[in-house]
N, C-alpha and C. Protein backbone atom coordinates (compact mmCIF):
# COMPACT_ATOMS: atom_id res chain seq x y z
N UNK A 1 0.85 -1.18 0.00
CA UNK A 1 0.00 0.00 0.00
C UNK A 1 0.89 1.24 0.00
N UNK A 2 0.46 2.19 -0.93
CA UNK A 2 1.62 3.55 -0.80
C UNK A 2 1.10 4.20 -0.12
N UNK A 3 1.50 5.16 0.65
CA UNK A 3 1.17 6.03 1.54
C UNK A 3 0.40 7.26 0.60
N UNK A 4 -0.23 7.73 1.36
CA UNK A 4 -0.88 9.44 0.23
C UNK A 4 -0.30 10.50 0.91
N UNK A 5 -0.13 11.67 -0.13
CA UNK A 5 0.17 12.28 -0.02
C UNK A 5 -0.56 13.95 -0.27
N UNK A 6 -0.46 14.57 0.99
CA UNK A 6 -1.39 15.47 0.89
C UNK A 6 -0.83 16.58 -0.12
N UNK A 7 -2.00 16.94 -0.85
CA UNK A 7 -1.98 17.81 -2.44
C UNK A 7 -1.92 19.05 -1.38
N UNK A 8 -1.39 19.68 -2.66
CA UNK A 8 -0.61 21.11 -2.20
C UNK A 8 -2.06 22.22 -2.77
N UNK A 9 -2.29 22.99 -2.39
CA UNK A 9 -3.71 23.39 -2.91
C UNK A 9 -2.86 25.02 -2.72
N UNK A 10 -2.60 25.91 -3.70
CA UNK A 10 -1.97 27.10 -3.66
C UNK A 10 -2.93 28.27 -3.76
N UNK A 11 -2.85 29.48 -3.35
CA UNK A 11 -3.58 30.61 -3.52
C UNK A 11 -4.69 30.20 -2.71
N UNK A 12 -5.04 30.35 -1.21
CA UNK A 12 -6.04 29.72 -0.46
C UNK A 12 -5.91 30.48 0.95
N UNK A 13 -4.75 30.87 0.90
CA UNK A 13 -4.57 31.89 2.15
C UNK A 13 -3.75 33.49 1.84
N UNK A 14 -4.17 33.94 2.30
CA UNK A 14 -3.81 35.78 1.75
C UNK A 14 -3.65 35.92 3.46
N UNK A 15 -3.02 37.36 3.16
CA UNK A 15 -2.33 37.93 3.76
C UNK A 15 -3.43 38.59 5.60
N UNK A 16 -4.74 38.45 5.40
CA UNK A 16 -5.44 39.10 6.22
C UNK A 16 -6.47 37.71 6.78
N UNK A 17 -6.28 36.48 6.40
CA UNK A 17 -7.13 35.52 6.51
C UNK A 17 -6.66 34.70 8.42
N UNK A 18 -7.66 34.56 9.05
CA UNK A 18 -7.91 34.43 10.26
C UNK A 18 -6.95 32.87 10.86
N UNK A 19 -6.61 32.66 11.68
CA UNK A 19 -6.07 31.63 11.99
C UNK A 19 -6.72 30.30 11.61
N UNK A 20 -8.28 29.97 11.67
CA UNK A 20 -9.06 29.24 11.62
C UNK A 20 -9.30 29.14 9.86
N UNK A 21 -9.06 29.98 9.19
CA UNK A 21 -9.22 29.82 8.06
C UNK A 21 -7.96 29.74 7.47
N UNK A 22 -6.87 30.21 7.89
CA UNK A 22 -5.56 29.27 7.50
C UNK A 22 -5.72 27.78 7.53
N UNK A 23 -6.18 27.52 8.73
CA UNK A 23 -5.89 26.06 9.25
C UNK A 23 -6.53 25.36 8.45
N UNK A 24 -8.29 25.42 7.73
CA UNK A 24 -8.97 24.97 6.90
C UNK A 24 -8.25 24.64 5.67
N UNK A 25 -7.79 26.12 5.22
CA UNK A 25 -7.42 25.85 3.67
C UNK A 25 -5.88 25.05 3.54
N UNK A 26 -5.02 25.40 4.85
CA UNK A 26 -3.60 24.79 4.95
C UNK A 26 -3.94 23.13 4.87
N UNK A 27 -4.24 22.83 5.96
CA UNK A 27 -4.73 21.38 6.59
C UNK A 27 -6.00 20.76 6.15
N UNK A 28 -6.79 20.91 6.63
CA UNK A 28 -8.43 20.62 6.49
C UNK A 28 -8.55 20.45 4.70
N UNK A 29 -8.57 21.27 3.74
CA UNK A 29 -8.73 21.04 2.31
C UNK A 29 -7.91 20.05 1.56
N UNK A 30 -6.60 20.17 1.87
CA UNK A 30 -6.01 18.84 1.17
C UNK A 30 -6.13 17.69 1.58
N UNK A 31 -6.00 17.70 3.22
CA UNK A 31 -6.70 16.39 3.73
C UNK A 31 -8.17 16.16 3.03
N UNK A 32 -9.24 16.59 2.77
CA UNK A 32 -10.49 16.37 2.07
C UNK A 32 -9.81 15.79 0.43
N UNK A 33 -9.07 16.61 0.00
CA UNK A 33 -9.03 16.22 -1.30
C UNK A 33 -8.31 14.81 -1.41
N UNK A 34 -7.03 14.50 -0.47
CA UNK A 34 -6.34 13.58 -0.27
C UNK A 34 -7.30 12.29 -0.26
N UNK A 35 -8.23 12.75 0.62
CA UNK A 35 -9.03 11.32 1.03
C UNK A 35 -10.68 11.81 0.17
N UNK A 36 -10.69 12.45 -0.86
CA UNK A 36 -11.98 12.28 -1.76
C UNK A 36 -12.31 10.79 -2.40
N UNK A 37 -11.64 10.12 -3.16
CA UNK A 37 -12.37 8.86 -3.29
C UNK A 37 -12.69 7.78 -1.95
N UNK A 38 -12.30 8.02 -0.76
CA UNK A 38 -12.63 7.17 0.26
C UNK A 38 -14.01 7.91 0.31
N UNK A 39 -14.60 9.06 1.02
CA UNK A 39 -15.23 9.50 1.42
C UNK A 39 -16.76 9.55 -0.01
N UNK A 40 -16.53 9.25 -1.06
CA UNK A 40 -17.25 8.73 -2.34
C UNK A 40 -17.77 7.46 -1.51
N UNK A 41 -16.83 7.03 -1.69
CA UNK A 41 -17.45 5.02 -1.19
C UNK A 41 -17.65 5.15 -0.05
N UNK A 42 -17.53 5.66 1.05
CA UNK A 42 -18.04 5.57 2.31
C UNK A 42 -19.87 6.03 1.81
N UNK A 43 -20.11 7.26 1.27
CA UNK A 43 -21.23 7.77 0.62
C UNK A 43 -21.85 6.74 0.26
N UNK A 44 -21.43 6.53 -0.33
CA UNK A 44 -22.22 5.25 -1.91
C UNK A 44 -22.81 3.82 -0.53
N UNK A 45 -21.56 3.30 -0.36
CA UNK A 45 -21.89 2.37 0.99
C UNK A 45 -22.69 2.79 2.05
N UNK A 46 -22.95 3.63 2.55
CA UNK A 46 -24.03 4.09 3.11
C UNK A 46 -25.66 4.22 2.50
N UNK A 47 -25.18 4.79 1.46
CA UNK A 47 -27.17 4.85 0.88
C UNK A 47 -27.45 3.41 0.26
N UNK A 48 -26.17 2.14 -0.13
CA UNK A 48 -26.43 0.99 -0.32
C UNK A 48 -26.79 0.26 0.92
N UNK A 49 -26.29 0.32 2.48
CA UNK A 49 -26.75 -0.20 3.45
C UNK A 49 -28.18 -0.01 3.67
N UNK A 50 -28.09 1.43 3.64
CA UNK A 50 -29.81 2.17 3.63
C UNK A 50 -30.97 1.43 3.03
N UNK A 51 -30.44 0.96 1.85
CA UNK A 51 -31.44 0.63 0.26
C UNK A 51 -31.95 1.96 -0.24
N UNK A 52 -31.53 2.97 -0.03
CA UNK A 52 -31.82 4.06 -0.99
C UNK A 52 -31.10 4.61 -2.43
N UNK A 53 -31.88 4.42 -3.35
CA UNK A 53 -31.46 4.45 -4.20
C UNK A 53 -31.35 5.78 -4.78
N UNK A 54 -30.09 6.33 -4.30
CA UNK A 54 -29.63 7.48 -4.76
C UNK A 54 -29.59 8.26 -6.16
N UNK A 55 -28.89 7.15 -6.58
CA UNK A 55 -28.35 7.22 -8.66
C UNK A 55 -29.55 7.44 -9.19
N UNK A 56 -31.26 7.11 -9.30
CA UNK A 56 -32.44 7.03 -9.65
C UNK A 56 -33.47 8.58 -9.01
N UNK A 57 -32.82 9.04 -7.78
CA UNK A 57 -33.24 10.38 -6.67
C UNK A 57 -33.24 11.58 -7.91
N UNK A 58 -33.99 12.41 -8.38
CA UNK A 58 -33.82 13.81 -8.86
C UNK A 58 -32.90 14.61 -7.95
N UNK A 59 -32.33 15.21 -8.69
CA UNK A 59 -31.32 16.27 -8.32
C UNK A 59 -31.48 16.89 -6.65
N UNK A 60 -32.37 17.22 -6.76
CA UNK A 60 -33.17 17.93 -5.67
C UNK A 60 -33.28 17.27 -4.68
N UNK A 61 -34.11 15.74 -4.80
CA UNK A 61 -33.80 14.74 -4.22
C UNK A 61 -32.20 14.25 -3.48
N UNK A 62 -31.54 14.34 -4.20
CA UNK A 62 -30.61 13.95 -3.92
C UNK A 62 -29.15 15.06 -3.00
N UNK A 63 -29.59 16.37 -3.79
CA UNK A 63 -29.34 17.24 -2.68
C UNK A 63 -29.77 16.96 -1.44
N UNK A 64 -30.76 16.92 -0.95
CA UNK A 64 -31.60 16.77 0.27
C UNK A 64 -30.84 15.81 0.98
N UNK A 65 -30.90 14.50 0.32
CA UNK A 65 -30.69 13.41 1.17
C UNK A 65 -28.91 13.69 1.87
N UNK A 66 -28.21 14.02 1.01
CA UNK A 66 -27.03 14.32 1.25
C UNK A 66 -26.65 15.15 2.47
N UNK A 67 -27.45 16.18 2.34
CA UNK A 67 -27.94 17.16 3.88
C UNK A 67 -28.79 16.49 4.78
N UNK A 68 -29.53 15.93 4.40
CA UNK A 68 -29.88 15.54 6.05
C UNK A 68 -29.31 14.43 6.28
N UNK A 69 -28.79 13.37 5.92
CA UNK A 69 -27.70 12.69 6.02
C UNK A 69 -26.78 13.11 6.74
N UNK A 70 -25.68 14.24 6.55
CA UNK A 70 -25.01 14.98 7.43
C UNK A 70 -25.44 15.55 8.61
N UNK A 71 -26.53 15.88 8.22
CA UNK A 71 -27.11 16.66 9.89
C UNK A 71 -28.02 15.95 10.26
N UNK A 72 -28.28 14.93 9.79
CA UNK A 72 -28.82 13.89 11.40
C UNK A 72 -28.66 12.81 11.48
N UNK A 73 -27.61 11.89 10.83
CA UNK A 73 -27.01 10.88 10.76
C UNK A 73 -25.64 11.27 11.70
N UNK A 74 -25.36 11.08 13.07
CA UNK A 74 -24.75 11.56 13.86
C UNK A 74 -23.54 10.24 13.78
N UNK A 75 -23.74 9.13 13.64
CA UNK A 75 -22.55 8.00 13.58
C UNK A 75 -21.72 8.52 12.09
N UNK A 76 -22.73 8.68 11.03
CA UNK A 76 -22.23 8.61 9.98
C UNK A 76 -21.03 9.93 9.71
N UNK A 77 -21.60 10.39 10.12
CA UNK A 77 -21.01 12.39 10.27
C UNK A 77 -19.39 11.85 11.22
N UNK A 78 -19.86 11.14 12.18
CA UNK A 78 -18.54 10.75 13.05
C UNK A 78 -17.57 9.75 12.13
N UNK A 79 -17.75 9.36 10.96
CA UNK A 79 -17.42 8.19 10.22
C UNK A 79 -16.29 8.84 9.80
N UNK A 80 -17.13 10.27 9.10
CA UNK A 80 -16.31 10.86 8.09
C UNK A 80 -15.20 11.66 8.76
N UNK A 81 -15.31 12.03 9.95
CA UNK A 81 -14.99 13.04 10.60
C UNK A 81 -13.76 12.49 10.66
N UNK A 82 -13.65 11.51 10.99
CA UNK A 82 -12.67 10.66 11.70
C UNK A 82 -11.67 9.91 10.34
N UNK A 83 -12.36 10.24 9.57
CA UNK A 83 -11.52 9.87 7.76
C UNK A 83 -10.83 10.87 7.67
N UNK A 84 -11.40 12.10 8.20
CA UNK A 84 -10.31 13.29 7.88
C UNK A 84 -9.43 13.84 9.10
N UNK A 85 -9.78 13.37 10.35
CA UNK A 85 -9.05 13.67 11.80
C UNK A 85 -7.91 12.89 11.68
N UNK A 86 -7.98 11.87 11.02
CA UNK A 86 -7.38 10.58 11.50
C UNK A 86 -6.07 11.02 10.64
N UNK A 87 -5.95 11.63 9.90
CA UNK A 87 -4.48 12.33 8.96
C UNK A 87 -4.00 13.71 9.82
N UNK A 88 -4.70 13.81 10.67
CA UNK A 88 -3.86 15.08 11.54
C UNK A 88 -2.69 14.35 12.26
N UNK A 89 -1.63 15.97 12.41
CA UNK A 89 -0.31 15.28 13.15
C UNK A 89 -0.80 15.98 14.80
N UNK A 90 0.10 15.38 15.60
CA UNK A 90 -0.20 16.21 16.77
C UNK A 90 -0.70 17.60 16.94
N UNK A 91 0.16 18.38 15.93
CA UNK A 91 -0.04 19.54 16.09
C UNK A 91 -1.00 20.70 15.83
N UNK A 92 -1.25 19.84 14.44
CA UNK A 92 -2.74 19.98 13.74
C UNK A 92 -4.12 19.58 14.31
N UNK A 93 -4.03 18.47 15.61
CA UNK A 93 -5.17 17.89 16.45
C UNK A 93 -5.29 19.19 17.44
N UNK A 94 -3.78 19.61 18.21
CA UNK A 94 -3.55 20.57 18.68
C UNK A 94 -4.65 21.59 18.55
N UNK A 95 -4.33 22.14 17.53
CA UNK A 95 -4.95 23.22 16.68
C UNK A 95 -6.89 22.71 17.13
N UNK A 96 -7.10 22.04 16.51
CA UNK A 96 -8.24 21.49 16.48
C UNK A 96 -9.25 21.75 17.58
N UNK A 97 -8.46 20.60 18.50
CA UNK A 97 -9.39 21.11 20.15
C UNK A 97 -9.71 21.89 20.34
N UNK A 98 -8.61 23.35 19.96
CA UNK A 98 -8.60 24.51 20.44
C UNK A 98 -10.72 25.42 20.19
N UNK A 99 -10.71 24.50 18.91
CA UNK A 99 -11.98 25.18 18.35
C UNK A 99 -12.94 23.89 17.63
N UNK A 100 -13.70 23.07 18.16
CA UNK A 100 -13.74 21.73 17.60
C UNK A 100 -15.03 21.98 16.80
N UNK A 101 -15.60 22.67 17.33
CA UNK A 101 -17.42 23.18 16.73
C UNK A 101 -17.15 23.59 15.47
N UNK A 102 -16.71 24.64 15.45
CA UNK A 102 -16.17 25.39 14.14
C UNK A 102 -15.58 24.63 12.89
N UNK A 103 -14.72 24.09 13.52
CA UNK A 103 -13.94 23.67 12.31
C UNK A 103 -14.55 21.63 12.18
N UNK A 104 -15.24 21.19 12.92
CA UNK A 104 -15.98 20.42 12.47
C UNK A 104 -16.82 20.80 11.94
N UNK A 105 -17.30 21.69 11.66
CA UNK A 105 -18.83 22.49 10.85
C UNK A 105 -17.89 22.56 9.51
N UNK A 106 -17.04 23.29 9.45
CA UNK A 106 -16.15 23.13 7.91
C UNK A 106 -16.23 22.09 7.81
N UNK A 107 -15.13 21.05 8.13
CA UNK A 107 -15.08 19.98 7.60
C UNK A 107 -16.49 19.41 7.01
N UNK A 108 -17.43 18.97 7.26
CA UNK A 108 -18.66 18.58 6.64
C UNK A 108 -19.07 19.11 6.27
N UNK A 109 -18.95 20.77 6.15
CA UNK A 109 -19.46 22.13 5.13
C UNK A 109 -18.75 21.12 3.43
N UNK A 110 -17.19 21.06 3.45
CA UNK A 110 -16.37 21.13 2.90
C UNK A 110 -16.92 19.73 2.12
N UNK A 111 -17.45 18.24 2.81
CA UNK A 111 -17.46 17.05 2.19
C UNK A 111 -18.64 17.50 1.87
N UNK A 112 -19.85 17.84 2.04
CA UNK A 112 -21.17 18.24 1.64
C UNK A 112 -21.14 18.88 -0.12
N UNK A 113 -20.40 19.47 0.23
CA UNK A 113 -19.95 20.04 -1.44
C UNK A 113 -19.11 18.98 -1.97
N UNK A 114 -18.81 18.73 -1.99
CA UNK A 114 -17.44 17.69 -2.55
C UNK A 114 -18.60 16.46 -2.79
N UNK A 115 -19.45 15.78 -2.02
CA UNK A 115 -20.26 15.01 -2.55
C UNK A 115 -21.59 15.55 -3.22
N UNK A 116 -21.60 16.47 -3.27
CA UNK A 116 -22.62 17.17 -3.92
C UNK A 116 -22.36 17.07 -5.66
N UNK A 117 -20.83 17.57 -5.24
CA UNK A 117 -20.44 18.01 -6.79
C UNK A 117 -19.94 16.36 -7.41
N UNK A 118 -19.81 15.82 -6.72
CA UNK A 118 -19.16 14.19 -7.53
C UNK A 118 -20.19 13.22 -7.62
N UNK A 119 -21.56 13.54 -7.23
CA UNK A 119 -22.47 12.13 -7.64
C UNK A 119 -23.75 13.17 -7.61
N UNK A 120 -23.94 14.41 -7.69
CA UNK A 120 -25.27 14.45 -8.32
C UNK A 120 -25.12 14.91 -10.01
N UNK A 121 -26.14 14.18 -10.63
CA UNK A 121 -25.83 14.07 -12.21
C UNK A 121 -26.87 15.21 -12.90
């Protein structure tokens, strides 16, 4: 198995941007992008456990499910969370604690779009 390697994502932090939004676009975004096809099949495997048939859902439909999925599927939300925690170094967890509400609200802000944009057709 090769190890991954987190993508370099450039032009994402300027000169006036807040600690918390460094940390997102530094850390938090490449880790998302790093681990985008896991977090696909975790998706997909989920609405297949469900029996909901997503791929067949109208657009709209399928927006929806995706959101409330995130916001009230509380294991599942912890699934993902932990797909993208789980690549922090100490220091970056560090960081984290400091503000866990917040920047867990990104993070699933961040996969919400990202599965939005890769499986609705």
């Amino acid at each position: 198995m090769t190890k991954k390697e987190r993508p370099i994502l450039s032009d994402l932090v300027n000169a006036g941007t807040s600690n918390t939004e460094r940390f997102q676009n530094e850390v938090i975004r490449p880790i998302i992008k790093m681990q985008h096809n896991l977090l696909i099949v975790l998706f997909q495997d989920y609405t297949k456990q469900r029996k909901i048939d997503f791929v067949n859902l109208n657009k709209e439909k399928q927006i929806e499910k995706i959101n409330i999925t995130l916001i009230k599927d509380t294991n599942f939300k912890n699934i993902l969370l932990g797909t993208i925690l789980g690549q922090f170094s100490i220091d970056e967890l560090t960081f984290f604690t400091k503000n866990p509400s917040e920047l867990k609200r990104r993070i699933i802000q961040i996969i919400k779009q990202r599965l939005q944009d890769s499986l609705i057709s």
